[in-house]
PDB file of N, CA and C in Angstrom:
ATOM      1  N   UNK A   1      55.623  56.860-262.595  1.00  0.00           N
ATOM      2  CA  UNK A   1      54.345  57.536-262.608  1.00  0.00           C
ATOM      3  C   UNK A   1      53.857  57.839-264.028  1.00  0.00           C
ATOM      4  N   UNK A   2      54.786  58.119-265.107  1.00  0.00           N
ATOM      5  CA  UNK A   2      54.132  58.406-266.346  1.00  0.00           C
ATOM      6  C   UNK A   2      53.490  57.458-266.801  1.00  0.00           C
ATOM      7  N   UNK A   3      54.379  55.851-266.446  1.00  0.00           N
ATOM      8  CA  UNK A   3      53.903  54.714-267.489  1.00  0.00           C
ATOM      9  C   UNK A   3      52.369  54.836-266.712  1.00  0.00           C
ATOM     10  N   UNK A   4      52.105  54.745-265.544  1.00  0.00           N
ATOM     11  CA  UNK A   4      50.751  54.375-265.124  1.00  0.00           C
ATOM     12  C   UNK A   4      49.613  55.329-265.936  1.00  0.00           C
ATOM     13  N   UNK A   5      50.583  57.038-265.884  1.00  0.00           N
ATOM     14  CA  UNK A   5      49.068  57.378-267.089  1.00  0.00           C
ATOM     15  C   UNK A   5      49.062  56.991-268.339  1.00  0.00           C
ATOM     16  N   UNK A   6      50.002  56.650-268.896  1.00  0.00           N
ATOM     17  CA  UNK A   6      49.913  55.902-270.702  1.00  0.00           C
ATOM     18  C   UNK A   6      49.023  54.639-270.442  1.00  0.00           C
ATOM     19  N   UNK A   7      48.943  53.673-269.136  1.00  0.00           N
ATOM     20  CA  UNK A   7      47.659  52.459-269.418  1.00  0.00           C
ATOM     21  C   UNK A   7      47.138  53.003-269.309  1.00  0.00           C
ATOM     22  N   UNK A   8      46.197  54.404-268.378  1.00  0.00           N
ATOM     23  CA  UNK A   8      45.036  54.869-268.413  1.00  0.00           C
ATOM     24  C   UNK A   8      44.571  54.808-269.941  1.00  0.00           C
ATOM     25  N   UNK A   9      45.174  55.809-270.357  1.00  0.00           N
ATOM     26  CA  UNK A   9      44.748  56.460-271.889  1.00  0.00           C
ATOM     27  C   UNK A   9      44.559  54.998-272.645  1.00  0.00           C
ATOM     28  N   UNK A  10      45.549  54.002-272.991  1.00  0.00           N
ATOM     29  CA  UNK A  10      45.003  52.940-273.482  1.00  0.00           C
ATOM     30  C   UNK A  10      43.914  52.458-273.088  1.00  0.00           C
ATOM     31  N   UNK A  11      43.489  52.147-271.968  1.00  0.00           N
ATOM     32  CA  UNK A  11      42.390  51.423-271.775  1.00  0.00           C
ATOM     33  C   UNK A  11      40.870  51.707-272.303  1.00  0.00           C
ATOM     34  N   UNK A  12      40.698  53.174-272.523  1.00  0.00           N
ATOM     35  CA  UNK A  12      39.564  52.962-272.959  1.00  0.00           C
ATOM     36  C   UNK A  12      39.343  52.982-274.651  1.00  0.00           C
ATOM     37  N   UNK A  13      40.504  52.919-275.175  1.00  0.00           N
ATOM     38  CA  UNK A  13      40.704  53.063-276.460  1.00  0.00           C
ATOM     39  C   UNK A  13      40.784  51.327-276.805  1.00  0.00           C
ATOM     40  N   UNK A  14      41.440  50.389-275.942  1.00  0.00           N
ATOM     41  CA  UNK A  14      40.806  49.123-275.901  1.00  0.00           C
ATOM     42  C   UNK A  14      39.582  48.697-275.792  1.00  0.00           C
ATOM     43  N   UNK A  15      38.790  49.430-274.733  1.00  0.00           N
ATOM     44  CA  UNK A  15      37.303  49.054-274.482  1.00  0.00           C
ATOM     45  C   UNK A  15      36.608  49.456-275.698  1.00  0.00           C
ATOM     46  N   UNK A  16      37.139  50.603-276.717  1.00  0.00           N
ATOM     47  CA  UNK A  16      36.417  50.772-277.961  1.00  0.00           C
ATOM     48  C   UNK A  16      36.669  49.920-278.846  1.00  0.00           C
ATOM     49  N   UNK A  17      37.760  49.162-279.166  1.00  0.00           N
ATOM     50  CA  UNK A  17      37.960  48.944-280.135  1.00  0.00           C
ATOM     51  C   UNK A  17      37.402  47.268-279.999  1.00  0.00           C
ATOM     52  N   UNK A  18      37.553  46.934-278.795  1.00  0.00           N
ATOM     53  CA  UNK A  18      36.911  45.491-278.417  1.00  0.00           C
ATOM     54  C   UNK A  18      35.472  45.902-278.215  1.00  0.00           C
ATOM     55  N   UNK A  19      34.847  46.796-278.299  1.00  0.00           N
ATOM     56  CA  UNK A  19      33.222  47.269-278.563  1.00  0.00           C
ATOM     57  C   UNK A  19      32.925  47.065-280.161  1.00  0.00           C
ATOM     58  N   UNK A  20      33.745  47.756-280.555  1.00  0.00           N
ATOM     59  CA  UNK A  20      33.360  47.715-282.112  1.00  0.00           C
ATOM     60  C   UNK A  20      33.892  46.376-282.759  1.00  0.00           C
ATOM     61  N   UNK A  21      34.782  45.473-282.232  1.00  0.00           N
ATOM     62  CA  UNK A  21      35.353  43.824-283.325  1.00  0.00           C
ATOM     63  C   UNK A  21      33.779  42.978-282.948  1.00  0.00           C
ATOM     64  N   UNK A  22      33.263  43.356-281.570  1.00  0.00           N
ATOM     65  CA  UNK A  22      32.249  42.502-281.244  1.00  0.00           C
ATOM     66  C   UNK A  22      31.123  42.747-282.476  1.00  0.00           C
ATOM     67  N   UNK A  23      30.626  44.395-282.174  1.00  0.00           N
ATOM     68  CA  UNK A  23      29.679  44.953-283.372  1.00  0.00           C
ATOM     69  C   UNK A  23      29.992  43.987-284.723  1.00  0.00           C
ATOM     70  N   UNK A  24      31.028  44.618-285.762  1.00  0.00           N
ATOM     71  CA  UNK A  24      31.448  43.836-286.772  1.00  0.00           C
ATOM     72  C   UNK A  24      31.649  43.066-287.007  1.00  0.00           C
ATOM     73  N   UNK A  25      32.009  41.952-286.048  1.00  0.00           N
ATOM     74  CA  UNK A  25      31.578  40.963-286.024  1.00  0.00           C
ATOM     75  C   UNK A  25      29.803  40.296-286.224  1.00  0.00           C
ATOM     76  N   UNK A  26      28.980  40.854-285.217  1.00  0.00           N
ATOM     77  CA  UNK A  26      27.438  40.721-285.333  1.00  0.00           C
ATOM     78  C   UNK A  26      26.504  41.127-286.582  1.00  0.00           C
ATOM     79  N   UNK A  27      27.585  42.207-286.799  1.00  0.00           N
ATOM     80  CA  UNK A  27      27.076  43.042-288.608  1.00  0.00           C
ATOM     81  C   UNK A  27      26.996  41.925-289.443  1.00  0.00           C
ATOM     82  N   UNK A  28      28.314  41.408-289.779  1.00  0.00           N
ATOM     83  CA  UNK A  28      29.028  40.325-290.900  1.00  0.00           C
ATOM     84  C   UNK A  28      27.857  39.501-290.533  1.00  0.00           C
ATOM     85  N   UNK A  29      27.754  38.857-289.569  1.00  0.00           N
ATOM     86  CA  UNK A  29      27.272  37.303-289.762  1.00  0.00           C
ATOM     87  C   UNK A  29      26.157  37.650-290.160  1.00  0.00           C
ATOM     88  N   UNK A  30      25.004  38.569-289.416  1.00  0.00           N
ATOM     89  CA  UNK A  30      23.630  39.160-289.985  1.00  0.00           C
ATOM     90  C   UNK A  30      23.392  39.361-291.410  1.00  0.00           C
ATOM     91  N   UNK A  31      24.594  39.946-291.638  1.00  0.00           N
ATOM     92  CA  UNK A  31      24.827  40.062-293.220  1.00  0.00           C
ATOM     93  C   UNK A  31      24.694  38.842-294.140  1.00  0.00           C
ATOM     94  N   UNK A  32      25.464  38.217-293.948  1.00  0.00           N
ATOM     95  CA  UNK A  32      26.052  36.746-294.233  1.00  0.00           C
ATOM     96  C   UNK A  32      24.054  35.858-294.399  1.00  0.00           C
ATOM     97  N   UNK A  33      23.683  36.183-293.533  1.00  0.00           N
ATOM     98  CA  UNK A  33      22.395  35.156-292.929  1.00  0.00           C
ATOM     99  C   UNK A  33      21.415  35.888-294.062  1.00  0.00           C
ATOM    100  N   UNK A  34      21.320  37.123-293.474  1.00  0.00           N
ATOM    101  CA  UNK A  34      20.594  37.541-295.001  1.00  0.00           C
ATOM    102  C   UNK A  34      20.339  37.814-296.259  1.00  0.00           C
ATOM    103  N   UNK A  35      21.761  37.699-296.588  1.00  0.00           N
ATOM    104  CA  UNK A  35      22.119  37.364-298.283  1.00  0.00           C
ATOM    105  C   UNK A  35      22.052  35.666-298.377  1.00  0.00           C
ATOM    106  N   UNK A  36      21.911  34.828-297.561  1.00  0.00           N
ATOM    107  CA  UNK A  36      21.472  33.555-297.757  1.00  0.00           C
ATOM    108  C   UNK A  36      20.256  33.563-297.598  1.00  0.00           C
ATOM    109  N   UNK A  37      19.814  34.189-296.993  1.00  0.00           N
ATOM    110  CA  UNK A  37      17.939  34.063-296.601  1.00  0.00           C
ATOM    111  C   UNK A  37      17.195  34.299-298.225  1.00  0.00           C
ATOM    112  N   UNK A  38      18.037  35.837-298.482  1.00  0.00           N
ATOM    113  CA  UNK A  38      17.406  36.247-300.263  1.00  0.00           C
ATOM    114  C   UNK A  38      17.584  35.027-300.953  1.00  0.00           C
ATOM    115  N   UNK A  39      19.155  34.719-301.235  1.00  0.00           N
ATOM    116  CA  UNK A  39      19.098  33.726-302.076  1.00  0.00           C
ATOM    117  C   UNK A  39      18.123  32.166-302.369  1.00  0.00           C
ATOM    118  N   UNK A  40      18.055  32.150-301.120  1.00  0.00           N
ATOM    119  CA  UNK A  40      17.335  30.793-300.899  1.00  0.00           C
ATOM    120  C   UNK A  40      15.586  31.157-301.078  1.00  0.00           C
ATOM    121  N   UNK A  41      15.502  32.141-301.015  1.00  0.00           N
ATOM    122  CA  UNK A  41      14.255  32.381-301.376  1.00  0.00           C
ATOM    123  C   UNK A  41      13.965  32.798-303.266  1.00  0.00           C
ATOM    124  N   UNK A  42      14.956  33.286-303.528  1.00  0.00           N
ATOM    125  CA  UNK A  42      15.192  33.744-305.070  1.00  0.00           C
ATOM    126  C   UNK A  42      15.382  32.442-305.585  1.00  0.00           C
ATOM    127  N   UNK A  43      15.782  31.297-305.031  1.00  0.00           N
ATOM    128  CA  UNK A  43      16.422  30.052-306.164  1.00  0.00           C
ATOM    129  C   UNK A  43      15.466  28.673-305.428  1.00  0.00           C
ATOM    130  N   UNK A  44      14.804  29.080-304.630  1.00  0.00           N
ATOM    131  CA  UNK A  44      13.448  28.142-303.924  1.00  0.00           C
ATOM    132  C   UNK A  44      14.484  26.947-304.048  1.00  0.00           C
ATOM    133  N   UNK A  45      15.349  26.734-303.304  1.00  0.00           N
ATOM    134  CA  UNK A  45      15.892  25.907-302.354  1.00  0.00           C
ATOM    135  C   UNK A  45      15.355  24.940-301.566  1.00  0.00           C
ATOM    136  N   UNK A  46      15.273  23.665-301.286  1.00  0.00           N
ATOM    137  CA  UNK A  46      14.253  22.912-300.860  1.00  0.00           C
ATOM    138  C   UNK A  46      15.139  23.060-299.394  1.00  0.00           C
ATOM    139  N   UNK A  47      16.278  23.169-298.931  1.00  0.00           N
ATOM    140  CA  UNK A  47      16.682  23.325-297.683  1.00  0.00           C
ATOM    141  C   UNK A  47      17.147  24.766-297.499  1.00  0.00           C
ATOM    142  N   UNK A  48      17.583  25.259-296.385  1.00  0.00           N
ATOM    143  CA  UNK A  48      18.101  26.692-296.448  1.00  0.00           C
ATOM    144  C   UNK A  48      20.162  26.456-297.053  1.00  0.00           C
ATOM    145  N   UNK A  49      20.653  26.221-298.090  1.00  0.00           N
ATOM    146  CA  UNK A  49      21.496  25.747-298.129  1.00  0.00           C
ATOM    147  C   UNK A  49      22.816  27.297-298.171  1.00  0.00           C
ATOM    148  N   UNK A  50      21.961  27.779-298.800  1.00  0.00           N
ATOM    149  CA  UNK A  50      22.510  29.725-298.700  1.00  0.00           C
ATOM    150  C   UNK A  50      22.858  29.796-297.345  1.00  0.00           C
ATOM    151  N   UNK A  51      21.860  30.160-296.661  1.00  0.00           N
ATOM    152  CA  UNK A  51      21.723  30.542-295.414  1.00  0.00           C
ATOM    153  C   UNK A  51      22.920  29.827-294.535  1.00  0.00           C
ATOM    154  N   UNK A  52      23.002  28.532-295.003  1.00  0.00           N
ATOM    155  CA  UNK A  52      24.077  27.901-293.559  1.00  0.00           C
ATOM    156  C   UNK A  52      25.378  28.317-294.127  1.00  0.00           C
ATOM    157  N   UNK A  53      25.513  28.127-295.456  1.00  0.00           N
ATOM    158  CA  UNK A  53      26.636  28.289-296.322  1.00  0.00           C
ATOM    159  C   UNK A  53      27.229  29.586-295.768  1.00  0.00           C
ATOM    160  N   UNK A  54      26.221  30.777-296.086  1.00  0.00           N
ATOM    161  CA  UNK A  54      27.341  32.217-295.989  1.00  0.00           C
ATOM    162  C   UNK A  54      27.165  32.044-294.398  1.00  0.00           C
ATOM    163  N   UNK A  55      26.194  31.855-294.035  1.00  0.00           N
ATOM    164  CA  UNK A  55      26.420  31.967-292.031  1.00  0.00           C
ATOM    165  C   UNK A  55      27.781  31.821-291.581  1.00  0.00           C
ATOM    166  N   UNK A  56      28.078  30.670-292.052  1.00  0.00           N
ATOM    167  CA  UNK A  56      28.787  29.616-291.726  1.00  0.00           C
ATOM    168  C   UNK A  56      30.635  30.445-291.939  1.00  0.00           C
ATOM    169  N   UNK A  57      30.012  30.775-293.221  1.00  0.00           N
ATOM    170  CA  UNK A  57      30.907  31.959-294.563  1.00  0.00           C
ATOM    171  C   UNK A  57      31.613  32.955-293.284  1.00  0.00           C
ATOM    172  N   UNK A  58      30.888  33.460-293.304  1.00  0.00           N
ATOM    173  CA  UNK A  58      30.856  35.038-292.419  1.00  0.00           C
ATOM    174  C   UNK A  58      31.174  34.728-290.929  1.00  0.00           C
ATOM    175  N   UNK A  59      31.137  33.889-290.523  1.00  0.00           N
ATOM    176  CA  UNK A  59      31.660  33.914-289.226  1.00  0.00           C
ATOM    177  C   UNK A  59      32.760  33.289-289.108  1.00  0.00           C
ATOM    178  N   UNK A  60      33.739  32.699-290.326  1.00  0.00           N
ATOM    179  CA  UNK A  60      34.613  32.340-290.039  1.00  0.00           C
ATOM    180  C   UNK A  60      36.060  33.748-290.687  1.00  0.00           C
ATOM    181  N   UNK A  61      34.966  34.164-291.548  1.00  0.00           N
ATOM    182  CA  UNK A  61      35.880  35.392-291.831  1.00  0.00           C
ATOM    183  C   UNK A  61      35.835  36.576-290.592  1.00  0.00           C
ATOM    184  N   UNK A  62      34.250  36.693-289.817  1.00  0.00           N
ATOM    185  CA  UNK A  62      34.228  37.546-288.744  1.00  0.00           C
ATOM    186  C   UNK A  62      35.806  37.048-287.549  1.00  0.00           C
ATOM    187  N   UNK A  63      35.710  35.710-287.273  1.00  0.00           N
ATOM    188  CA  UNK A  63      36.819  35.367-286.319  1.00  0.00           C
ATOM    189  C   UNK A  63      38.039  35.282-287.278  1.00  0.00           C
ATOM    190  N   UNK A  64      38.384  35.430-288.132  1.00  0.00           N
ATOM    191  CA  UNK A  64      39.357  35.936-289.118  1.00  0.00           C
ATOM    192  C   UNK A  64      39.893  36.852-288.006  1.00  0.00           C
ATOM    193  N   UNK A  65      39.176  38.341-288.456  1.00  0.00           N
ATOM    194  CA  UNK A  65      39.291  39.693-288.403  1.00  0.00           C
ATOM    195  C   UNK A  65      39.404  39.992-286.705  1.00  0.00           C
ATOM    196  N   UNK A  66      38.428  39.053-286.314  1.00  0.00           N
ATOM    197  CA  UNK A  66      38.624  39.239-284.375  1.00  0.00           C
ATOM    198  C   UNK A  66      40.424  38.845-284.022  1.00  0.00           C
ATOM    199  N   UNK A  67      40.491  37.712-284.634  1.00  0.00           N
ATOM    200  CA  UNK A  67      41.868  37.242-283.994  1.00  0.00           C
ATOM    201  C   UNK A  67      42.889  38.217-284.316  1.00  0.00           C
ATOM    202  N   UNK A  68      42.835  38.755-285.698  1.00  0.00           N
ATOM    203  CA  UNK A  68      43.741  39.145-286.299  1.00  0.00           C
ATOM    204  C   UNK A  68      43.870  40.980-285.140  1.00  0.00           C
ATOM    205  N   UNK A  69      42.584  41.005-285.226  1.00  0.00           N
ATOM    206  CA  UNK A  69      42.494  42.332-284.414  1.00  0.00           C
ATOM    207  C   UNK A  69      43.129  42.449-282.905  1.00  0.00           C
ATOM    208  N   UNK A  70      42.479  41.471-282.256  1.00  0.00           N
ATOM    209  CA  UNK A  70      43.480  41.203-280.518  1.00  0.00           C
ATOM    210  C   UNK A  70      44.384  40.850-280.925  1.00  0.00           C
ATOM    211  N   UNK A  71      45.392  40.558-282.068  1.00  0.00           N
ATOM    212  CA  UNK A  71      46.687  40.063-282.286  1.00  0.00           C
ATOM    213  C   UNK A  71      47.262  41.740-282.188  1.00  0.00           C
ATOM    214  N   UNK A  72      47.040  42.665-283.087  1.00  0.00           N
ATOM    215  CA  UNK A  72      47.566  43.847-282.998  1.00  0.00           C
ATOM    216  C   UNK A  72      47.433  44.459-281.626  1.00  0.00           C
ATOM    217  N   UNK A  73      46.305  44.366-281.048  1.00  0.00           N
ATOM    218  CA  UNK A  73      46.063  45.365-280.061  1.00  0.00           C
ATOM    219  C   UNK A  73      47.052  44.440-278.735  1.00  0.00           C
ATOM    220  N   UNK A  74      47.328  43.005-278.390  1.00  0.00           N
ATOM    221  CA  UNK A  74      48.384  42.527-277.604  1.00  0.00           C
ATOM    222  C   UNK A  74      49.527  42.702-277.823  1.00  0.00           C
ATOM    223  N   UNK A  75      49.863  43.092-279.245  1.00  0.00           N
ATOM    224  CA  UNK A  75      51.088  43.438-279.849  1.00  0.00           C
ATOM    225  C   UNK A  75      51.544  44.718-279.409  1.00  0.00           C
ATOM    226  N   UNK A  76      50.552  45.468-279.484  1.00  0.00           N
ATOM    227  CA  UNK A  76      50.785  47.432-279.077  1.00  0.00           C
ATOM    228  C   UNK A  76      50.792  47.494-277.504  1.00  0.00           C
ATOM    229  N   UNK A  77      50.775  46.437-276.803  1.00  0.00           N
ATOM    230  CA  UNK A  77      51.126  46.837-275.372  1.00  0.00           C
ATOM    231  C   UNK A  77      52.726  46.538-275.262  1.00  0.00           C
TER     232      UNK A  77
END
């Protein structure tokens, strides 16, 4: 009977923390898109080459940080 209330208490401390890798994840890449958007507009770029570059940048560091994150939190069960 105890173990069943220790998953309670985890679970919604999972549902936060897989709330917020999604967020930070969506932050980064937005981020990423709009420091290429400036640049490419600051250095008149004939293609958006910024823009795909950090996009591209930032979402591979965002799934970096996702994997690395469900790696700990499968680990702590």
């Amino acid at each position: 009977m105890p173990e069943n209330k220790k998953n309670k208490k985890k679970r919604p401390k999972r549902f936060i923390v897989l709330i917020a890798v999604g967020s930070q994840m969506g932050i980064t890449i937005f981020l990423g898109a709009t420091l290429g958007k400036f640049l490419d507009a600051k250095y008149q770029t004939e293609k958006a080459w910024f823009t795909i570059a950090l996009t591209l940048f930032t979402l591979l560091i965002s799934l970096y940080f996702v994997l690395q994150t469900l790696n700990k939190l499968n680990n702590d069960d």
